[in-house]
C-alpha atoms as a PDB file:
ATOM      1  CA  UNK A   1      54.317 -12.846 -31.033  1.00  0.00           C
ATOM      2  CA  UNK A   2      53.910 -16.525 -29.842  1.00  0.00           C
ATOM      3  CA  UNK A   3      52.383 -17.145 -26.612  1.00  0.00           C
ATOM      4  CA  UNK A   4      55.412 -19.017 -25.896  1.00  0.00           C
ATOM      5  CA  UNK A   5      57.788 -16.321 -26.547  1.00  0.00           C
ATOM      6  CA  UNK A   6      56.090 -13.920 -24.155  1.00  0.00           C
ATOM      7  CA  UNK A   7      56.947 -16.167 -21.848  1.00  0.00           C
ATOM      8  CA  UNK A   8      60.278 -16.180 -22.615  1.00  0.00           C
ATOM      9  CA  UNK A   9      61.053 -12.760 -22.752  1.00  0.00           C
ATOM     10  CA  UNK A  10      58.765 -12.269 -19.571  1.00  0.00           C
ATOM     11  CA  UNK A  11      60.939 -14.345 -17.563  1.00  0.00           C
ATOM     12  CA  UNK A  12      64.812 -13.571 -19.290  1.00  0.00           C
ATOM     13  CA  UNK A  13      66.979 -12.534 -16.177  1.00  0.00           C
ATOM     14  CA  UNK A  14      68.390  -8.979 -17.211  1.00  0.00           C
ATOM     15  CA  UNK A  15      69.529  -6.410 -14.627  1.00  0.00           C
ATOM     16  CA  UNK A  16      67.508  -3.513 -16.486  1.00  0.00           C
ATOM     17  CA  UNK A  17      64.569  -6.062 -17.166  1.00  0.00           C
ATOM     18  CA  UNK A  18      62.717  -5.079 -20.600  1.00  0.00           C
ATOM     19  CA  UNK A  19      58.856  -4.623 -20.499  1.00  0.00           C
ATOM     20  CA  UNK A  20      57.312  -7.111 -22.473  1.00  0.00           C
ATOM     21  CA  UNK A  21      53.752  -7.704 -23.489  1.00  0.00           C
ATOM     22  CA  UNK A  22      51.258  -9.123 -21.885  1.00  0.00           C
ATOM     23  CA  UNK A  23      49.270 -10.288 -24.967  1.00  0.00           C
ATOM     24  CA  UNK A  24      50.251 -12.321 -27.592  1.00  0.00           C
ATOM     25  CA  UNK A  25      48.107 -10.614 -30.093  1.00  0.00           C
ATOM     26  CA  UNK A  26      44.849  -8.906 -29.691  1.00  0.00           C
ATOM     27  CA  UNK A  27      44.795  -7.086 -26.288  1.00  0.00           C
ATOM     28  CA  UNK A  28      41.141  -7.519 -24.998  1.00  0.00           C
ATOM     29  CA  UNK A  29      39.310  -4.680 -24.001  1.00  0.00           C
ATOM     30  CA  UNK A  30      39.389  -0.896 -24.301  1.00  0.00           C
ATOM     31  CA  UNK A  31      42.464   0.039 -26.633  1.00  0.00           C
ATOM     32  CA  UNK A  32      43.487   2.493 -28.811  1.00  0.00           C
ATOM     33  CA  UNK A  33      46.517   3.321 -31.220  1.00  0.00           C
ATOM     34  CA  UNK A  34      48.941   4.941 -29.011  1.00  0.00           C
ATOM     35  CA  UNK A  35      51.531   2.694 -28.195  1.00  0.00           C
ATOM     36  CA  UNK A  36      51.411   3.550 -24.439  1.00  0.00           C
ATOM     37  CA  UNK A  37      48.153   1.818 -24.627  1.00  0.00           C
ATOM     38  CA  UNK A  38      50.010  -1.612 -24.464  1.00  0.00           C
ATOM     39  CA  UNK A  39      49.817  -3.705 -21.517  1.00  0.00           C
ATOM     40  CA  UNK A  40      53.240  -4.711 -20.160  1.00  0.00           C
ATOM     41  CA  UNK A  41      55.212  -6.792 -17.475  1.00  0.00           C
ATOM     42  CA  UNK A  42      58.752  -6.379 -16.525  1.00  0.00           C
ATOM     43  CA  UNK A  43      60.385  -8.876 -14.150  1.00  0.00           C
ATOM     44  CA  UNK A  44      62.794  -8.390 -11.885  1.00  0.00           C
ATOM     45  CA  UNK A  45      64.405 -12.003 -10.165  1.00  0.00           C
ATOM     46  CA  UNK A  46      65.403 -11.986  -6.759  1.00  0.00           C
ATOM     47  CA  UNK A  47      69.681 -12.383  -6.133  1.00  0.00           C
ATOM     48  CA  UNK A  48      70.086 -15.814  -6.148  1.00  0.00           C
ATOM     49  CA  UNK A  49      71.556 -16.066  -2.704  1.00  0.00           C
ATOM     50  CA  UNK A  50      68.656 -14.796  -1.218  1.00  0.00           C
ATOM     51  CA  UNK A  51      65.783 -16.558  -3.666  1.00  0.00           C
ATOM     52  CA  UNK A  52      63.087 -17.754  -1.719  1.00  0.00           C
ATOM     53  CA  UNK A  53      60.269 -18.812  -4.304  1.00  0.00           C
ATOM     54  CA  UNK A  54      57.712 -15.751  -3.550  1.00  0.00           C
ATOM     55  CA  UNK A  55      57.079 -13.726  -6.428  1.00  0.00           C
ATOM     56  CA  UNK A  56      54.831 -10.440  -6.366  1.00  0.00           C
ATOM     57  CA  UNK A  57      53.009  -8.372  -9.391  1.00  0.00           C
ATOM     58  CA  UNK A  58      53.656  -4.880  -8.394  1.00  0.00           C
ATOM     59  CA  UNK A  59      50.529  -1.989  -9.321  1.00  0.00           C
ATOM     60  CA  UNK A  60      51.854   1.436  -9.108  1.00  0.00           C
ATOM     61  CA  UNK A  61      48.969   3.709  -8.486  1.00  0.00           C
ATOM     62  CA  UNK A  62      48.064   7.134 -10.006  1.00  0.00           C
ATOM     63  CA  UNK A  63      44.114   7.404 -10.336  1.00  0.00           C
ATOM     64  CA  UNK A  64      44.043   5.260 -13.609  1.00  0.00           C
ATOM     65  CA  UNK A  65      45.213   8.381 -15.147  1.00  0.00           C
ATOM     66  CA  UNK A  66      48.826   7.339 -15.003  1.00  0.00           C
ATOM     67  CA  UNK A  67      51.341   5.328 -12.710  1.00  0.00           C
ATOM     68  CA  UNK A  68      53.629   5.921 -10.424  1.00  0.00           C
ATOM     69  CA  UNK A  69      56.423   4.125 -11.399  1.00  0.00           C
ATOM     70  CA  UNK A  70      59.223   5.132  -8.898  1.00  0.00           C
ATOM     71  CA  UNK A  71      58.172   5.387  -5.465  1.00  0.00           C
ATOM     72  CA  UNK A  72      55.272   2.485  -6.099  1.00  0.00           C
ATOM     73  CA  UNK A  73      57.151   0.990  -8.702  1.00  0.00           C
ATOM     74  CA  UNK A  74      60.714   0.690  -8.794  1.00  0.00           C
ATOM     75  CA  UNK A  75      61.477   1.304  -4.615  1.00  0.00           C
ATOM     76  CA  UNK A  76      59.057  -1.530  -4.318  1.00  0.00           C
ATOM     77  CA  UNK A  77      60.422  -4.174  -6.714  1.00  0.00           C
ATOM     78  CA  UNK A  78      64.054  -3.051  -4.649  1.00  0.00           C
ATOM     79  CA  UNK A  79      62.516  -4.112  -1.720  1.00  0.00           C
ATOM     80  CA  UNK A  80      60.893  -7.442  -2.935  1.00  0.00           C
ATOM     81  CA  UNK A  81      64.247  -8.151  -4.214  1.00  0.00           C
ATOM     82  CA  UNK A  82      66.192  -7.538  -1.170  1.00  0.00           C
ATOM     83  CA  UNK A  83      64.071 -10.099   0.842  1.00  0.00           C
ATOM     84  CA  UNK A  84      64.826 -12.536  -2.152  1.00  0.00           C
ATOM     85  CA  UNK A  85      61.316 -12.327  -3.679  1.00  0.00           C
ATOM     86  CA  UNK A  86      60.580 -11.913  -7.906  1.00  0.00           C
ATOM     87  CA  UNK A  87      59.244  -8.523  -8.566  1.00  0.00           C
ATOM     88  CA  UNK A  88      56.873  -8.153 -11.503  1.00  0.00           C
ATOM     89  CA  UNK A  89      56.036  -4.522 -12.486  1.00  0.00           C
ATOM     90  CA  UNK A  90      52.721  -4.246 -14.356  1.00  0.00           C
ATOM     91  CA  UNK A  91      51.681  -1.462 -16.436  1.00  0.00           C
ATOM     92  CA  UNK A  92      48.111  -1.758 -17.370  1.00  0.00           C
ATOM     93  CA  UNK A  93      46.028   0.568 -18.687  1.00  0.00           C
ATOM     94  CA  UNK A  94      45.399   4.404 -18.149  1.00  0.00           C
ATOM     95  CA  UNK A  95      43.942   7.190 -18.918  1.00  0.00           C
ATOM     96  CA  UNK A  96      46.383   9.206 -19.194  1.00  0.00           C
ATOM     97  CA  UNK A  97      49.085   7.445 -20.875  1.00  0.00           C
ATOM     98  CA  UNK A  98      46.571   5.503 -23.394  1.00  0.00           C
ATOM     99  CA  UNK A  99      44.531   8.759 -24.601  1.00  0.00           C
ATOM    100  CA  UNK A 100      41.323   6.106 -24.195  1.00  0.00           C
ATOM    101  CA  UNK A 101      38.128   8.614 -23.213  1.00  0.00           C
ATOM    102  CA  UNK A 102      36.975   6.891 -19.911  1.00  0.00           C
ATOM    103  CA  UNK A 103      35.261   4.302 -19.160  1.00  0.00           C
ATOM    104  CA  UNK A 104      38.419   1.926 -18.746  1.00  0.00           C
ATOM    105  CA  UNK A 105      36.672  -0.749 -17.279  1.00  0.00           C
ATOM    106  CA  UNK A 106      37.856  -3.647 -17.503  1.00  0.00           C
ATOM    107  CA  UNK A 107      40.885  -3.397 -19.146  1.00  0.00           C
ATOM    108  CA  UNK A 108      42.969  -2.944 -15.552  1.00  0.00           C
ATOM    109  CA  UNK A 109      41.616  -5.859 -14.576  1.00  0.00           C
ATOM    110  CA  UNK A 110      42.398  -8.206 -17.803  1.00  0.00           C
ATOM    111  CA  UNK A 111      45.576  -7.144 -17.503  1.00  0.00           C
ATOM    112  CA  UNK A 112      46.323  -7.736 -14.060  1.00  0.00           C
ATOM    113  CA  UNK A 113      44.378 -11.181 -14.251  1.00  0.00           C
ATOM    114  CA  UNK A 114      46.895 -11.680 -17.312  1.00  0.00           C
ATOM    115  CA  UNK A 115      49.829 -10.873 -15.378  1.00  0.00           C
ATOM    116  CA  UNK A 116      49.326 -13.295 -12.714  1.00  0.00           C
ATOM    117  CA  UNK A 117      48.448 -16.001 -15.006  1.00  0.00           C
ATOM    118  CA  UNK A 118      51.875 -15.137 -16.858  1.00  0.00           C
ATOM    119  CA  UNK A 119      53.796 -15.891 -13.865  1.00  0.00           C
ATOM    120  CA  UNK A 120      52.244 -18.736 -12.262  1.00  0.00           C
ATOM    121  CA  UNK A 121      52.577 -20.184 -16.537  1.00  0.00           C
ATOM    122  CA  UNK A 122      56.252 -20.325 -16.013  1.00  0.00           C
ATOM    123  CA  UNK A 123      56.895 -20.277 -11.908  1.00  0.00           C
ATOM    124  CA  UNK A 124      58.438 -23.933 -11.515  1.00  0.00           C
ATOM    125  CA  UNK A 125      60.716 -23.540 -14.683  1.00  0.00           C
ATOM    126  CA  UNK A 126      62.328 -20.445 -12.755  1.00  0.00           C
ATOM    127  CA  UNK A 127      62.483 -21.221  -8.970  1.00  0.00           C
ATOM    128  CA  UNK A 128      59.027 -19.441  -8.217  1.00  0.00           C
ATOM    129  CA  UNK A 129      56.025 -21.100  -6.084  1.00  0.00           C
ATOM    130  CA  UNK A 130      52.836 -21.265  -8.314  1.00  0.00           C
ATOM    131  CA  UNK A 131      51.097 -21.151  -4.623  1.00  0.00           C
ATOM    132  CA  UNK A 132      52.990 -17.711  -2.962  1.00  0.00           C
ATOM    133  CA  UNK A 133      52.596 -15.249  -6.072  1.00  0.00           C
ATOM    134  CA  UNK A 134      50.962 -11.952  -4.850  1.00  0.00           C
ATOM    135  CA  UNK A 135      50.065  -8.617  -5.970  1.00  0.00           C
ATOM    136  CA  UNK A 136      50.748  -5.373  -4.036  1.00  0.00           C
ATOM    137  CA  UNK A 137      49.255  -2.027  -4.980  1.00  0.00           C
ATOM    138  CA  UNK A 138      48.940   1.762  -4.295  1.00  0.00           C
ATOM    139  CA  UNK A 139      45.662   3.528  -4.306  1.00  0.00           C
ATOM    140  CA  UNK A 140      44.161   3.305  -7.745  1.00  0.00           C
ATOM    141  CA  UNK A 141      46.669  -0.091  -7.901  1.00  0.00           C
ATOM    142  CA  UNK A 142      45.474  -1.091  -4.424  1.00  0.00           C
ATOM    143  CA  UNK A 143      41.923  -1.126  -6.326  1.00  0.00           C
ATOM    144  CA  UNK A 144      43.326  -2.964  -9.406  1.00  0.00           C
ATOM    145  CA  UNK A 145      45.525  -5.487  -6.384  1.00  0.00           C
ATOM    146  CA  UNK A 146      41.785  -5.705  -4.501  1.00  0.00           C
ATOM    147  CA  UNK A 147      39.807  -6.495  -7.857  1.00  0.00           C
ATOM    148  CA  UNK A 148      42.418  -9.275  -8.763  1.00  0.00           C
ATOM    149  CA  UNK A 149      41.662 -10.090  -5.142  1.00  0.00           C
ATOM    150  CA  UNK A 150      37.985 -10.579  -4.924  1.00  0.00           C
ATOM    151  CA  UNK A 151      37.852 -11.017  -9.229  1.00  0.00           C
ATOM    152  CA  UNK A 152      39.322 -14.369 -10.707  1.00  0.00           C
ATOM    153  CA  UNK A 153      39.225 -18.014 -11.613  1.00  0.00           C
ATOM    154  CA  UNK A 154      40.726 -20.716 -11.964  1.00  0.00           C
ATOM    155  CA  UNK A 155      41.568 -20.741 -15.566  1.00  0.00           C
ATOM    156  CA  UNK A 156      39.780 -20.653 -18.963  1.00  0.00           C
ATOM    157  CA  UNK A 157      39.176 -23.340 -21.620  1.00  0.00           C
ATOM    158  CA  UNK A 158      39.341 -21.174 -24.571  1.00  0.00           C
ATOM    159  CA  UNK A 159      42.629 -19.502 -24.120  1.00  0.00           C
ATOM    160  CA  UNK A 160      46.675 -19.899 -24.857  1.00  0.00           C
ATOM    161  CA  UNK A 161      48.725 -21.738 -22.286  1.00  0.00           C
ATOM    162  CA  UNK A 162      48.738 -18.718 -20.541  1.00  0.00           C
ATOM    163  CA  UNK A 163      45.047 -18.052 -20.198  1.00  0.00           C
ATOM    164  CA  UNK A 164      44.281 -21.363 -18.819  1.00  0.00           C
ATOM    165  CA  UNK A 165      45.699 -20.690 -15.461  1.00  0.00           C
ATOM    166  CA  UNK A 166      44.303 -19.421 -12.197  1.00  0.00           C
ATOM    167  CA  UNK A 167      44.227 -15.677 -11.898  1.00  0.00           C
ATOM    168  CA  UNK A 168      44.024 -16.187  -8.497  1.00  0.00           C
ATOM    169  CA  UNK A 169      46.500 -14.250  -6.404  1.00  0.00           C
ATOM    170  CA  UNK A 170      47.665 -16.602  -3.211  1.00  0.00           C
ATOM    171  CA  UNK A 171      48.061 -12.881  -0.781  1.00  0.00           C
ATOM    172  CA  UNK A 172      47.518  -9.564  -1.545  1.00  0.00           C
ATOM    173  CA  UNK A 173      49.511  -6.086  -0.540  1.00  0.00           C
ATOM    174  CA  UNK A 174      46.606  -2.958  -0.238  1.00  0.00           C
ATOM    175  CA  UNK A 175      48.397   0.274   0.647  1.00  0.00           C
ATOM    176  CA  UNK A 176      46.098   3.382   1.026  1.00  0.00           C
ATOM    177  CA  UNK A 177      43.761   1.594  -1.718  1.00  0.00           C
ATOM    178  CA  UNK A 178      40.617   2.833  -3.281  1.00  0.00           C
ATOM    179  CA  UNK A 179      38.535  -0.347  -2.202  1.00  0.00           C
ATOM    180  CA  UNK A 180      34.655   1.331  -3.110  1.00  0.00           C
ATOM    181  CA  UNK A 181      33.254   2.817  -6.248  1.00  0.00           C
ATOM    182  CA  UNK A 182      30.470   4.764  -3.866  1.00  0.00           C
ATOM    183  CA  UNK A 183      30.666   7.214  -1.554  1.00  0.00           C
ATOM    184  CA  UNK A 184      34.198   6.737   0.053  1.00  0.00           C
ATOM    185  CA  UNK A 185      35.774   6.443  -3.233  1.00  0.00           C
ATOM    186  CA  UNK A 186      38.563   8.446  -4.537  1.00  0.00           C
ATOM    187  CA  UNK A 187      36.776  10.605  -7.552  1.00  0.00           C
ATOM    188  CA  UNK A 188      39.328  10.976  -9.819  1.00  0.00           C
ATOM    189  CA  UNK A 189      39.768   7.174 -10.054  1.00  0.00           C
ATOM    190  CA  UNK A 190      36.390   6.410 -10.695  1.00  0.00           C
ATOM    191  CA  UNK A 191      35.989   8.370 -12.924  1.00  0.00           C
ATOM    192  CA  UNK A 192      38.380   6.996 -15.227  1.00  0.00           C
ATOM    193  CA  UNK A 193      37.751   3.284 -14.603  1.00  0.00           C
ATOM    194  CA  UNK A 194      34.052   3.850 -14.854  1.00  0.00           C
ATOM    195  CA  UNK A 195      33.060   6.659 -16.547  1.00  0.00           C
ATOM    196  CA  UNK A 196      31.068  10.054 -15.112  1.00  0.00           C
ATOM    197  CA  UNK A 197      27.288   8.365 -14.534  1.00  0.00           C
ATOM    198  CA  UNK A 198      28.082   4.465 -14.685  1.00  0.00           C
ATOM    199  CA  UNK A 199      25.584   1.516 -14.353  1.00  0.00           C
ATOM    200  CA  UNK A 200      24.498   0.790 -10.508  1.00  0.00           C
ATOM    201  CA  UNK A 201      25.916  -2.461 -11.575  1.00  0.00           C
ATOM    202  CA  UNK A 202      29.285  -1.569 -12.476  1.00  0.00           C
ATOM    203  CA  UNK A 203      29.720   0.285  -9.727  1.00  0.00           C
ATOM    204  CA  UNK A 204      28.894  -2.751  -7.429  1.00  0.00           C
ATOM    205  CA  UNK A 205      30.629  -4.696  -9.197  1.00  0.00           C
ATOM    206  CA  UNK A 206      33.661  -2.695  -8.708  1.00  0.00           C
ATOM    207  CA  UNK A 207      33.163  -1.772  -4.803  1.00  0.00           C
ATOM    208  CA  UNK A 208      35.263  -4.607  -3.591  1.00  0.00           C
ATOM    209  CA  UNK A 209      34.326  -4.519  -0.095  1.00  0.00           C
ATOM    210  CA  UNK A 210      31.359  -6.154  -1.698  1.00  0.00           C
ATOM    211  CA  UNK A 211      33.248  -8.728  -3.264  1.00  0.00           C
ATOM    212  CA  UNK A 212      35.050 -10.820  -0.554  1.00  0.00           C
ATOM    213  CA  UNK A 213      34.180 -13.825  -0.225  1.00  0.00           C
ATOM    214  CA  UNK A 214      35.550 -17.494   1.498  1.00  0.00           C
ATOM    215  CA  UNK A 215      37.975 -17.282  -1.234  1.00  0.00           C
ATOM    216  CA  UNK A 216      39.527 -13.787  -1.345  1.00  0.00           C
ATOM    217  CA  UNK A 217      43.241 -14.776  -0.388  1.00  0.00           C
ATOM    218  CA  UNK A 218      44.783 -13.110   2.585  1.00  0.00           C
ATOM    219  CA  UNK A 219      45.017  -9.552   3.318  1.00  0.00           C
ATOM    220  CA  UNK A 220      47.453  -6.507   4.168  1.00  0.00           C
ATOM    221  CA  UNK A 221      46.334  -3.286   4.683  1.00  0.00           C
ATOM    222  CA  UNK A 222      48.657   0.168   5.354  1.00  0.00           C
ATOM    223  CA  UNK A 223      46.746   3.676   5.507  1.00  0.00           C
ATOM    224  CA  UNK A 224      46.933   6.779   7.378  1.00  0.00           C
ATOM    225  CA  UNK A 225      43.972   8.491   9.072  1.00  0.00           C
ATOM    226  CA  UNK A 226      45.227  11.867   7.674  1.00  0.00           C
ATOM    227  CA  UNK A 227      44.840  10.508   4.362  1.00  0.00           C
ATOM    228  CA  UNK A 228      42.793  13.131   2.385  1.00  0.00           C
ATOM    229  CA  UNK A 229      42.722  11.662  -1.456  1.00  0.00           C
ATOM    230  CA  UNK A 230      41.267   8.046  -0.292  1.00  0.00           C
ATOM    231  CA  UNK A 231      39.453   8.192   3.007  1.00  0.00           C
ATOM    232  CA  UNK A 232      40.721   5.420   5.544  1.00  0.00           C
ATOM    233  CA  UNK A 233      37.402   4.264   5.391  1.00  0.00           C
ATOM    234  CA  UNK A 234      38.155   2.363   2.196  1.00  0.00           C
ATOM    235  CA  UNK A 235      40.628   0.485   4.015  1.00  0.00           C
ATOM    236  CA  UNK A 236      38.625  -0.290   6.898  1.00  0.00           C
ATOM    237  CA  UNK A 237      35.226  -1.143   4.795  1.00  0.00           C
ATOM    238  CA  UNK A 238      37.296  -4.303   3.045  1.00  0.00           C
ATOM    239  CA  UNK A 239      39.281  -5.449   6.254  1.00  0.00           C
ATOM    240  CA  UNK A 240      35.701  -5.640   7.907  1.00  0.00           C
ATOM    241  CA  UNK A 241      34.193  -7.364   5.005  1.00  0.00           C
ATOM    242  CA  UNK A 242      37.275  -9.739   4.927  1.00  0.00           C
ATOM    243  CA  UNK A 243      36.552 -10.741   8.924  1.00  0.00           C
ATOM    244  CA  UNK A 244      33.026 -11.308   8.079  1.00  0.00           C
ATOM    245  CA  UNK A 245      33.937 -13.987   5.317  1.00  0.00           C
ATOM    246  CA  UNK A 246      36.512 -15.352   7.206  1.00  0.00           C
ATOM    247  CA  UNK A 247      39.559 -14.280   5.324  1.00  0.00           C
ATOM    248  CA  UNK A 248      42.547 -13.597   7.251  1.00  0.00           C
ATOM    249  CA  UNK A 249      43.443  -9.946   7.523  1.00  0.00           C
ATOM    250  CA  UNK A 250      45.383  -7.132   8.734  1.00  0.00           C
ATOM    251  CA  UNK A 251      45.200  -3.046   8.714  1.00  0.00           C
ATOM    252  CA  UNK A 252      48.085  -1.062   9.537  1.00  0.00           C
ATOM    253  CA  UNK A 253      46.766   2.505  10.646  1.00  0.00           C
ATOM    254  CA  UNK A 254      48.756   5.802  11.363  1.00  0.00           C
ATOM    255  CA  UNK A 255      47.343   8.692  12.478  1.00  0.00           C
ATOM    256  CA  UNK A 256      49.878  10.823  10.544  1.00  0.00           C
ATOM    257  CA  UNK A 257      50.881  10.761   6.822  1.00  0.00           C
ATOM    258  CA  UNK A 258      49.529  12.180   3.703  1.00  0.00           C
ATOM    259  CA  UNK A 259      48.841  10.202   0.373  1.00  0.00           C
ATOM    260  CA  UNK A 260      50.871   8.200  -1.658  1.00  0.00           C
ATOM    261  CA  UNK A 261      54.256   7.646   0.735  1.00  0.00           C
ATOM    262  CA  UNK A 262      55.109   4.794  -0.757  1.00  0.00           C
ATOM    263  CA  UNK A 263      57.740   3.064   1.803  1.00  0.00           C
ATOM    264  CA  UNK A 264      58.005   6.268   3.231  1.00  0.00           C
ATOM    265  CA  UNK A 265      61.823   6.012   3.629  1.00  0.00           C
ATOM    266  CA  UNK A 266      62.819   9.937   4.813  1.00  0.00           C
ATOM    267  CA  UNK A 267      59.555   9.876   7.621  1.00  0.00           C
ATOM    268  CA  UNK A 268      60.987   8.290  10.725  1.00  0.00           C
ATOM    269  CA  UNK A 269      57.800   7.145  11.702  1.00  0.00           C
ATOM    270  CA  UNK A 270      56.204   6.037   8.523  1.00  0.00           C
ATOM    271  CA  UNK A 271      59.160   4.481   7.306  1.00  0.00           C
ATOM    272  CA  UNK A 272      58.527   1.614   9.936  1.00  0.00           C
ATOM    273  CA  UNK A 273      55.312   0.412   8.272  1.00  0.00           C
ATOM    274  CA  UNK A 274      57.064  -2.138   5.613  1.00  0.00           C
ATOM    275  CA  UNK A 275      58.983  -4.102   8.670  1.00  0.00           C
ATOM    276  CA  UNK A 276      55.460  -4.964   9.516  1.00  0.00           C
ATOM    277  CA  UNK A 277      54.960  -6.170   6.416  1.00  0.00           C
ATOM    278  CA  UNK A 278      57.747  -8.057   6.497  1.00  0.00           C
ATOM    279  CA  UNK A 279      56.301 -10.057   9.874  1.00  0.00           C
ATOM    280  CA  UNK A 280      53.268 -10.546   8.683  1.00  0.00           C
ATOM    281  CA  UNK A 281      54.782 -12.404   5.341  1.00  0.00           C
ATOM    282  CA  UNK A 282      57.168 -14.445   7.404  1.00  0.00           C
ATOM    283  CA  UNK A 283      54.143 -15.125   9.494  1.00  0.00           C
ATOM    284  CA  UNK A 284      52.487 -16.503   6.809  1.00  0.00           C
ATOM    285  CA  UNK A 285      55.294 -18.460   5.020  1.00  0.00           C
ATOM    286  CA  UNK A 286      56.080 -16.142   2.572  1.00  0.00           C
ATOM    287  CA  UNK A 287      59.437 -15.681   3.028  1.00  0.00           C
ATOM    288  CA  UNK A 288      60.511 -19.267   3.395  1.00  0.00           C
ATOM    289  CA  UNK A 289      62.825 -20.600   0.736  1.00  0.00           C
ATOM    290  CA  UNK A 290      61.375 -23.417  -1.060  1.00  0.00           C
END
């Protein structure tokens, strides 16, 4: 497959949108022959009454041992669409659904890296803004949305048209994210990204609160205190790092609420946390149409 018919089919308006690959040909990384094992994106465009140029790559979590495709999938891209912004769902690599023995690393990140590069390849041609495409993830895909976050560049030299843009996401979306690969960290997800005894490196490499910098984009954070699969502290360990470097950044804390809510739309007091961040992308120009 050409990498010009990716793009194509990546962005073809359809109201039951049809995963396509992310690669053109050889998928980079750990892979293996079960055809779950392919990397895919699935875009979803925005009514065109209500359009407004943002697009988003959406990361279901799951532990890297599978994804969550309904409640941190396909409720979220409902929700970017109803405030007129392009939903991309990304499936990238598991565990679970590839049959790959762990370590996964860094196949999640290629493939989220890919997916942003996909959209900003073709964002003018269909009414996006290359400079307000995001990522928003859930636990194991609030690490993947926090690597793409802290991980990137501006392009390679030595790639297809799609490859040589910025992987860069302009904002990112963290809810009740595994941010560390150390102490704090979620076990399960580790585990499968990294293997059982990784390299000191990898796992630095991986804690993301260690990898903000000047030019981590801006920051939303949601968790609950009660949380007992990803201690809060993940959350607060990257929103501290983010002050430090200067990034602009915000944490959203509840003191009640288990894992993995999602929007939380039958709590009536969690269910309140996406209208804040709904102000905080209006606050930052994210909801303006172009």
């Amino acid at each position: 497959m050409t990498t010009a018919l990716l793009l194509a089919l990546a962005f073809a308006a359809d109201p039951k949108p049809k995963a396509v690959p992310l690669y053109a040909d050889k998928i980079p990384g750990p892979v293996s022959s079960d055809p779950a094992n392919v990397p895919t994106l699935s875009y979803s465009p925005a009514p065109k009454d209500k359009a407004n140029g943002c697009a988003v790559v959406v990361i279901p979590g799951g532990g890297y041992y599978m994804r969550a495709a309904d409640h941190e999938g396909k409720q979220i891209t409902a929700w970017l669409n109803d405030r007129g912004i392009a939903a991309f769902e990304l499936k990238y690599r598991t565990v679970g659904e590839s049959k790959i023995s762990p370590p996964l690393a860094p196949g999640p990140m290629l493939d989220v890296q890919r997916a942003i590069r996909m959209v900003r390849a073709k964002a003018k041609e269909h009414g996006i803004d290359p400079q307000r495409i995001g990522v928003w993830g859930f636990s194991a895909g609030g690490h993947l949305a926090s690597t793409a976050a802290t991980h990137f560049d501006t392009g390679k030299n030595d790639g297809d048209e799609i490859d040589k843009q910025s992987c860069r996401p302009d904002f990112a979306i963290l809810c009740y994210p595994v941010i560390t690969m150390e102490d704090k960290t979620h076990g399960g997800s580790r585990n499968n990204l990294l293997g059982k005894n990784p390299d000191a490196k990898l796992v630095e490499f991986y804690s993301n609160e260690k990898q903000v910098t000047k030019d981590t984009p801006p920051i939303f954070l949601f968790h609950t205190v009660e949380d007992k699969a990803v201690p809060i502290e993940n959350s607060r360990m990257f929103k501290a790092a983010c002050e430090k470097a200067g990034v602009p950044v915000d944490l959203v804390e509840y003191e009640k609420g288990p894992h993995g809510v999602g929007l939380a739309q039958k709590d009536p007091v969690l269910s309140k946390w996406p209208d804040k961040l709904e102000a905080w992308m209006k606050g930052r120009g994210l909801l303006a149409r172009n």
